[in-house]
C-alpha atoms as a PDB file:
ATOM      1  CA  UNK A   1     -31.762  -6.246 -10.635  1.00  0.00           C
ATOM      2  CA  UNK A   2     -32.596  -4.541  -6.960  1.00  0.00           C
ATOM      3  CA  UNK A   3     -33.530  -0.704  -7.836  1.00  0.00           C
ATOM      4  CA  UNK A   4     -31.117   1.536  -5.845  1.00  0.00           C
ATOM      5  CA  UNK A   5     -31.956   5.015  -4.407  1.00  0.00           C
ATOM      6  CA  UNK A   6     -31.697   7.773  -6.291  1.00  0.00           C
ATOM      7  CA  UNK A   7     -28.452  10.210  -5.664  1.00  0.00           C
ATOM      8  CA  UNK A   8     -29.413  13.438  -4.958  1.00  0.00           C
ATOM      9  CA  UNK A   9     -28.102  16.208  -7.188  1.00  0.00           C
ATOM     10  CA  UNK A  10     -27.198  18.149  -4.167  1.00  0.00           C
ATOM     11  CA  UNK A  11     -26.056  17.770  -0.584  1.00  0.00           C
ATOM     12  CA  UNK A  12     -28.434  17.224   2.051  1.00  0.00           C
ATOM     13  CA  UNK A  13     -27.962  20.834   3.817  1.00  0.00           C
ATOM     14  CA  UNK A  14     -27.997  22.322   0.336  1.00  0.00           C
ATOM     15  CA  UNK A  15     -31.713  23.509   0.698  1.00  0.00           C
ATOM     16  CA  UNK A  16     -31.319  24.705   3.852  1.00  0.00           C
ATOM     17  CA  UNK A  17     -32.793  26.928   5.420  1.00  0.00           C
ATOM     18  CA  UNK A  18     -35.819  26.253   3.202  1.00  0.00           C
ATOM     19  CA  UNK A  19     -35.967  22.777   3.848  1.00  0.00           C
ATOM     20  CA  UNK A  20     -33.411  21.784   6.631  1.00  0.00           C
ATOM     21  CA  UNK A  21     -30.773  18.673   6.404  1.00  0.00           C
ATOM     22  CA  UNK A  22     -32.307  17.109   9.447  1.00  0.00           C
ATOM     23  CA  UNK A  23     -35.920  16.951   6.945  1.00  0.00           C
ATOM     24  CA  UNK A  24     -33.727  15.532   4.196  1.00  0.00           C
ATOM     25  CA  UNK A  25     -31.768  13.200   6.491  1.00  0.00           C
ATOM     26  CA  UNK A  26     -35.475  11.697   7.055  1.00  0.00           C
ATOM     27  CA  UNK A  27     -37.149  12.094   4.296  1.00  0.00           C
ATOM     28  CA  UNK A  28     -34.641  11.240   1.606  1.00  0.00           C
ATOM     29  CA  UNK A  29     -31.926   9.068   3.931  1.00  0.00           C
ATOM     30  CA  UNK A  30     -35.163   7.192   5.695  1.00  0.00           C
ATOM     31  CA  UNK A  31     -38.907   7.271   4.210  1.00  0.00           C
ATOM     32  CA  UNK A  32     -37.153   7.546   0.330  1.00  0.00           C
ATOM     33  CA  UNK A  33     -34.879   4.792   0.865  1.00  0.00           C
ATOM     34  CA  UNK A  34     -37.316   2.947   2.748  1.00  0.00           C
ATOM     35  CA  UNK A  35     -39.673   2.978  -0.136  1.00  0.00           C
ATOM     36  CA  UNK A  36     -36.763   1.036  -2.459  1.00  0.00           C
ATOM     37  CA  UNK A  37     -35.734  -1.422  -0.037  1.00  0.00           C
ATOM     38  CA  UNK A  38     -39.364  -2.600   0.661  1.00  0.00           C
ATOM     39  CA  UNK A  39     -40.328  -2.542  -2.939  1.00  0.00           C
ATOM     40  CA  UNK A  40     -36.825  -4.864  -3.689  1.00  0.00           C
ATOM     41  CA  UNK A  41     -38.220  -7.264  -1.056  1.00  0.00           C
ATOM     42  CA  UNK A  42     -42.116  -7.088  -2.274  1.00  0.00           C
ATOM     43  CA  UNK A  43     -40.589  -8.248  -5.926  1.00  0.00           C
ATOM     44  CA  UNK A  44     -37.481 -10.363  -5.480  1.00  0.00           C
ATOM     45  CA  UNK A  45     -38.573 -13.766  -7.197  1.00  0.00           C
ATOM     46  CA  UNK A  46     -41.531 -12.280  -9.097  1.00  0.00           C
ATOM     47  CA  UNK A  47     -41.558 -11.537 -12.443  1.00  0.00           C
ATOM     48  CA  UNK A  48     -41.509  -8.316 -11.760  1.00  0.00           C
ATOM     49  CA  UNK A  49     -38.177  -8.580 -10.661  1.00  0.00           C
ATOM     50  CA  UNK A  50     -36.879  -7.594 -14.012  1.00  0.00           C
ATOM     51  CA  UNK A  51     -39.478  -4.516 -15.316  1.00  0.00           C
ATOM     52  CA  UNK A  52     -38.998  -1.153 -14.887  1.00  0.00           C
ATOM     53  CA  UNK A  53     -40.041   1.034 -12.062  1.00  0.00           C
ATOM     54  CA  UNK A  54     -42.549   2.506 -14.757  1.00  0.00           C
ATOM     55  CA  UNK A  55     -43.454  -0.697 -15.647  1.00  0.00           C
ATOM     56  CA  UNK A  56     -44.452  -1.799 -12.234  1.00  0.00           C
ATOM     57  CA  UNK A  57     -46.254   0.916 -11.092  1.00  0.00           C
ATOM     58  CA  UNK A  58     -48.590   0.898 -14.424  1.00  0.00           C
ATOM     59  CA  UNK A  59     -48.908  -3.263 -14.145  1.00  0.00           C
ATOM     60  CA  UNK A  60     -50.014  -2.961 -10.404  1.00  0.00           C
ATOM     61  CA  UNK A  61     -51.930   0.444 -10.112  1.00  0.00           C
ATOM     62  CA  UNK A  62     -55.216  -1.374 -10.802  1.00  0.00           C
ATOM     63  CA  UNK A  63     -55.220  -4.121  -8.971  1.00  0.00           C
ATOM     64  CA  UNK A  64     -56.005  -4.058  -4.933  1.00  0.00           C
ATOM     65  CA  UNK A  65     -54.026  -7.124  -4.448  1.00  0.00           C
ATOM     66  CA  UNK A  66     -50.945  -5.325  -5.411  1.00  0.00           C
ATOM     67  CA  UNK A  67     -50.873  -2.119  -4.098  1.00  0.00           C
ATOM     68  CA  UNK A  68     -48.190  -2.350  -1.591  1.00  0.00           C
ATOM     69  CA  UNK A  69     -46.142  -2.909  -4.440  1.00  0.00           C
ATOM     70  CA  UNK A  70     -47.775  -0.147  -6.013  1.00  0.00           C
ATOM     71  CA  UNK A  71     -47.526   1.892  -3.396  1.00  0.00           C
ATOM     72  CA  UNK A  72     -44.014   1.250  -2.913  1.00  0.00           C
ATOM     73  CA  UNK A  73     -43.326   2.203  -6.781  1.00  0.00           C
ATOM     74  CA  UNK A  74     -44.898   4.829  -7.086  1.00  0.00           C
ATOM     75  CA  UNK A  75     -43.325   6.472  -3.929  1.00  0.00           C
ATOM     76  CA  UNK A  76     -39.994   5.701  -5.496  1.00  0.00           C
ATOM     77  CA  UNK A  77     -40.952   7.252  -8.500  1.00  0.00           C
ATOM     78  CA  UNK A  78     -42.804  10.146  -6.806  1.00  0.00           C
ATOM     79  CA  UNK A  79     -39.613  10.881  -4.382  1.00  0.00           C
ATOM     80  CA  UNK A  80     -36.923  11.046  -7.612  1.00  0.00           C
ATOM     81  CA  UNK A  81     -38.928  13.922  -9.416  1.00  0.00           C
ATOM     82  CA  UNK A  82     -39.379  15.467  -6.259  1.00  0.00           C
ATOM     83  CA  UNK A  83     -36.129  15.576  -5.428  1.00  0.00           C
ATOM     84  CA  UNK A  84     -35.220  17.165  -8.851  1.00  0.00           C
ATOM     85  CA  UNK A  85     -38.172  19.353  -8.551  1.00  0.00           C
ATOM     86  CA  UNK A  86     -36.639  21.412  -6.395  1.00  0.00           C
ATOM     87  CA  UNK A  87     -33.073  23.074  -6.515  1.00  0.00           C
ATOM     88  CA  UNK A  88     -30.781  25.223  -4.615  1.00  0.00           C
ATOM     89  CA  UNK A  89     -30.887  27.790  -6.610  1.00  0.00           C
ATOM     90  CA  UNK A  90     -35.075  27.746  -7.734  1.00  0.00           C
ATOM     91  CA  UNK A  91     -37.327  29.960  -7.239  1.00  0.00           C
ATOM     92  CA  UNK A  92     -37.596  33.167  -8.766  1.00  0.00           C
ATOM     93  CA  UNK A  93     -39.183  33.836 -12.150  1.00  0.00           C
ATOM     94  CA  UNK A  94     -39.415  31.328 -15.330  1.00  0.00           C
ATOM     95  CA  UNK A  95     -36.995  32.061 -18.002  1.00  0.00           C
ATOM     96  CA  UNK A  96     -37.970  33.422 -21.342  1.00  0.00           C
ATOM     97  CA  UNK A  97     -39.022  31.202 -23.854  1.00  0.00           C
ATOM     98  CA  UNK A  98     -41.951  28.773 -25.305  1.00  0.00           C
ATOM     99  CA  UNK A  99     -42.483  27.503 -21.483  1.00  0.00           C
ATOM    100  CA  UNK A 100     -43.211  30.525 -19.847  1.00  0.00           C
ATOM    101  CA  UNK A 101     -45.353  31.597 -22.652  1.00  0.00           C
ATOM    102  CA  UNK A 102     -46.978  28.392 -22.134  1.00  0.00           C
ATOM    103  CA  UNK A 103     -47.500  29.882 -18.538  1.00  0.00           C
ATOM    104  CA  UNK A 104     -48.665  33.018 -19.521  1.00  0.00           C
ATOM    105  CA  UNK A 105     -51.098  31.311 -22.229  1.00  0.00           C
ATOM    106  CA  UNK A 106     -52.525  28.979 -19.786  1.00  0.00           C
ATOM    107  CA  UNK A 107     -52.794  30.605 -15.617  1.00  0.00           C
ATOM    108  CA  UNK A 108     -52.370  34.287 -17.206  1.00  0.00           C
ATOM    109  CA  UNK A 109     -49.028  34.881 -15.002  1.00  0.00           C
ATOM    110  CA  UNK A 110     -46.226  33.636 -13.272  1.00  0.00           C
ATOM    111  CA  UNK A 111     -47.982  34.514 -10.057  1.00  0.00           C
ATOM    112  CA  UNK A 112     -51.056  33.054 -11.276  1.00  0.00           C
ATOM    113  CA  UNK A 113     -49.516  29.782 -11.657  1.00  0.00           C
ATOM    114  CA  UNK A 114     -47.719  29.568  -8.213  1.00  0.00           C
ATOM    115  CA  UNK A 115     -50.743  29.821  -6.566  1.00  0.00           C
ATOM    116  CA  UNK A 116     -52.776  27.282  -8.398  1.00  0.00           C
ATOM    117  CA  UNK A 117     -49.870  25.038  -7.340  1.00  0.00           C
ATOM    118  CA  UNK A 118     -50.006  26.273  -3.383  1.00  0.00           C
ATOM    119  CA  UNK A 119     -53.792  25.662  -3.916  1.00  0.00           C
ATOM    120  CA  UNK A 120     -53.672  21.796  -5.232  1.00  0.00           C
ATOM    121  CA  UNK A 121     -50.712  21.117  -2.164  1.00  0.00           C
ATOM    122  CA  UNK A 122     -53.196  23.107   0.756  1.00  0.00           C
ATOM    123  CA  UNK A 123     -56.279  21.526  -0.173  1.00  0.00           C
ATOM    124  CA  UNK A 124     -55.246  18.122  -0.841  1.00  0.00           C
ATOM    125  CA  UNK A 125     -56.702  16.526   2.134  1.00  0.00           C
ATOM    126  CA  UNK A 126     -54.217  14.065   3.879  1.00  0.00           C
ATOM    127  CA  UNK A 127     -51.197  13.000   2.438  1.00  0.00           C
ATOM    128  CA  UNK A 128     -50.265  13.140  -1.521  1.00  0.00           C
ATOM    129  CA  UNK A 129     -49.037  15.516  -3.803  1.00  0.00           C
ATOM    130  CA  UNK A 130     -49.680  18.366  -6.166  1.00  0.00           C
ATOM    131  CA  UNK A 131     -48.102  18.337  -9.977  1.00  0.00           C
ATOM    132  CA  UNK A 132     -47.820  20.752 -12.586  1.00  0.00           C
ATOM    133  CA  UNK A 133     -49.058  18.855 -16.063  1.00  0.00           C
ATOM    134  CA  UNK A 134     -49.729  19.069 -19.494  1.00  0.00           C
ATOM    135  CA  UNK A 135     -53.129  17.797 -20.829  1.00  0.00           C
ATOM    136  CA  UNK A 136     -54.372  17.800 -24.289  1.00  0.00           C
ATOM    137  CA  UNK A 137     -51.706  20.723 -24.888  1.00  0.00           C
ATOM    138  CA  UNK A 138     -52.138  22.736 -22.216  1.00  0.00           C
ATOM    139  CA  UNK A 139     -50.377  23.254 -19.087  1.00  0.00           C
ATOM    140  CA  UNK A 140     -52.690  22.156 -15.719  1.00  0.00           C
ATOM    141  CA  UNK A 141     -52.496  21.456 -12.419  1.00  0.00           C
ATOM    142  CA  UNK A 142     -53.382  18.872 -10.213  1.00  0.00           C
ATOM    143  CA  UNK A 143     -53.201  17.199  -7.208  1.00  0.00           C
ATOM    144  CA  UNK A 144     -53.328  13.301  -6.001  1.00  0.00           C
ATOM    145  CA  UNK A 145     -53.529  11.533  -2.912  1.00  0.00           C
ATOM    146  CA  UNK A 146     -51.449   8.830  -1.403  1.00  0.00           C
ATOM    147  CA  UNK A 147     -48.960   7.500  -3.622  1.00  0.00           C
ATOM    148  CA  UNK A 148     -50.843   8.395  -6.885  1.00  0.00           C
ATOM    149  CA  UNK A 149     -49.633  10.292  -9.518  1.00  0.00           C
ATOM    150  CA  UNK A 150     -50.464  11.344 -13.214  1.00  0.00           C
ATOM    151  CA  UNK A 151     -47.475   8.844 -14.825  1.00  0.00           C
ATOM    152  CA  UNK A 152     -48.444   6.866 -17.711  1.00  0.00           C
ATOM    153  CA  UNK A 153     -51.283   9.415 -17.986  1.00  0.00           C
ATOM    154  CA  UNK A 154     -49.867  13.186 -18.466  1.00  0.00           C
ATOM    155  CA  UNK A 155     -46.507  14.735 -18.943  1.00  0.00           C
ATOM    156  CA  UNK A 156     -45.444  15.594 -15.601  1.00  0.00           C
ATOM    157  CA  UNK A 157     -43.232  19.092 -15.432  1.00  0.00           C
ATOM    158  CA  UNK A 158     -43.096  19.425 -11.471  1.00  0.00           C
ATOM    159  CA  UNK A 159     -44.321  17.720  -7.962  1.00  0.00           C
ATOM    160  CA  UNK A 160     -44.548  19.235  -4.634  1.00  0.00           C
ATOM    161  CA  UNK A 161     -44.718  16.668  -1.957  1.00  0.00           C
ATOM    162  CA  UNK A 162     -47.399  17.278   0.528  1.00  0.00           C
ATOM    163  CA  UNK A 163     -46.862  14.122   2.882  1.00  0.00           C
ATOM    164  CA  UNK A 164     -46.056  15.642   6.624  1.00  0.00           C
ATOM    165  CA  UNK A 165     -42.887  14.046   6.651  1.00  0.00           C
ATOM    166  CA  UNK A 166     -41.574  16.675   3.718  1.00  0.00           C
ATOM    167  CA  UNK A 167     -42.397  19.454   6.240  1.00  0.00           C
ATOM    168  CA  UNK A 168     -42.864  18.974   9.465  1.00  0.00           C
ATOM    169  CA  UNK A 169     -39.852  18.567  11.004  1.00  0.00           C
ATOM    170  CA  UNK A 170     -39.403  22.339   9.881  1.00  0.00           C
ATOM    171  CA  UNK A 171     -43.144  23.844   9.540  1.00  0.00           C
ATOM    172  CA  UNK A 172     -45.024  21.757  11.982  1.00  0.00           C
ATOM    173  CA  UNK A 173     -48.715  22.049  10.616  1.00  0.00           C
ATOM    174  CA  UNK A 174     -48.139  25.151   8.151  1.00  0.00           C
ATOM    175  CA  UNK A 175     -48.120  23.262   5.023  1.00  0.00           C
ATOM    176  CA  UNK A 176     -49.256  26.728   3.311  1.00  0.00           C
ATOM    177  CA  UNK A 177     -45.980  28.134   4.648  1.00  0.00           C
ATOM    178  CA  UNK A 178     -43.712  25.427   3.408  1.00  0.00           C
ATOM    179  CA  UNK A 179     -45.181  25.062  -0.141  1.00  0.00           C
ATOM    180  CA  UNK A 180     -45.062  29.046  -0.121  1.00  0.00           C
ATOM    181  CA  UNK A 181     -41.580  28.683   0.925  1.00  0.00           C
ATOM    182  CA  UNK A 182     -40.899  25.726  -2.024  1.00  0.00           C
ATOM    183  CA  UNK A 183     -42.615  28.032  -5.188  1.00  0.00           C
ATOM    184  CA  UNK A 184     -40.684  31.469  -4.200  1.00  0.00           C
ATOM    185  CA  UNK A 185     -37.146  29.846  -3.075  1.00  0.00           C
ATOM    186  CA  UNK A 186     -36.922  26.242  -4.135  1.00  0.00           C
ATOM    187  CA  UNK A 187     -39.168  25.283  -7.316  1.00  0.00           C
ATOM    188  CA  UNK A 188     -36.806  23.919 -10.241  1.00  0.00           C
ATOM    189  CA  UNK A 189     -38.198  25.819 -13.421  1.00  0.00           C
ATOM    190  CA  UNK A 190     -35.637  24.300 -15.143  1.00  0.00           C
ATOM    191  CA  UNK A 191     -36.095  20.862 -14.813  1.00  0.00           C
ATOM    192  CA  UNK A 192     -39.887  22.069 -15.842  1.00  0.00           C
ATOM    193  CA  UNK A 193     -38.887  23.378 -18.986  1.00  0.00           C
ATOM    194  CA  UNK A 194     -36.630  20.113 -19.725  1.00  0.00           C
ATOM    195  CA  UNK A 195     -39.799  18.052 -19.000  1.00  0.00           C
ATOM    196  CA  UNK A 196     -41.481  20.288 -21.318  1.00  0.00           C
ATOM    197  CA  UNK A 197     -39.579  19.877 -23.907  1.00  0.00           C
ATOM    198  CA  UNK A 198     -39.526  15.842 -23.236  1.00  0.00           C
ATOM    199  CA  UNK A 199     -41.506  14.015 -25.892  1.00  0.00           C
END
């Protein structure tokens, strides 16, 4: 069955004037849905016609003569927690409870935290993306390049995409500026602390 695009769970001017509706008109109406329709081509007639998105990226991550596929999966995948990685009304501080002290345990603040995450998405050179995880019990972050992520590895709580198309249109070069912009005004704690909870 031919993997559809993800619906997002808000119009595209809602995270304006963070991240305008001409940026999501791109990046979600063209690049995101560009990602599924070449992946549905790259598989139809394979037998991997019938996994999982999951289940494709993790059978083709390895091997070099399928990474467009993998490529292509993983972007889809990548593009869907972005999407709910961010929210209309984000931003602001974490709720009360066993993920913020999590937080608190692990970068020392709130504060801290945010900027470990603007760190990972400024310094990842190129393209990619920076991801809030938990390893061996603790909360970390990271970042990847390309289409990478930690899936299949880590629990993933949050992504920030760091491609150019998620900012350009609106930020030009500043990538600090828009990933500043995404942790103070946009950031989804919530879906966070539902991923955290997520066994």
């Amino acid at each position: 069955m031919a993997f559809e695009l993800y619906k997002l769970p808000y119009d595209e001017n809602a995270l304006a004037p963070y991240i305008s509706e001409k940026t999501l008109q791109f990046h979600y109406g063209k690049h995101h849905a560009g990602y599924v329709n070449t992946l549905n081509d790259l598989i139809k007639g394979t037998n991997l016609e019938t996994h999982t998105l999951e289940e494709i990226i993790l059978a083709t991550e390895k091997y070099p003569s399928q990474q467009t596929i993998y490529n292509n999966a993983s972007q889809v995948w990548n593009h869907t927690f972005y999407w709910q990685s961010l929210s209309p009304n984000g931003g602001g501080d974490i709720p009360e409870g066993d993920f913020k002290d999590a937080v608190i345990r692990d970068f020392g603040s709130v504060d801290n935290l945010k900027t470990e995450l603007k760190k990972a998405a400024t310094t990842q050179f190129g393209s990619g993306w920076a991801w809030l995880i938990v390893d061996d019990g603790h909360l970390k972050v990271i970042n990847t390049p390309n289409a990478q992520s930690p899936l299949g590895k880590k629990r993933i709580l949050l992504t920030i995409d760091v491609w150019e198309h998620a900012y350009y249109l609106d930020y030009q070069n500043r990538r600090p500026d828009y990933t500043q912009t995404v942790l103070d005004h946009l950031i989804n704690w919530s879906f966070a602390i539902q991923n955290f909870y997520r066994i």
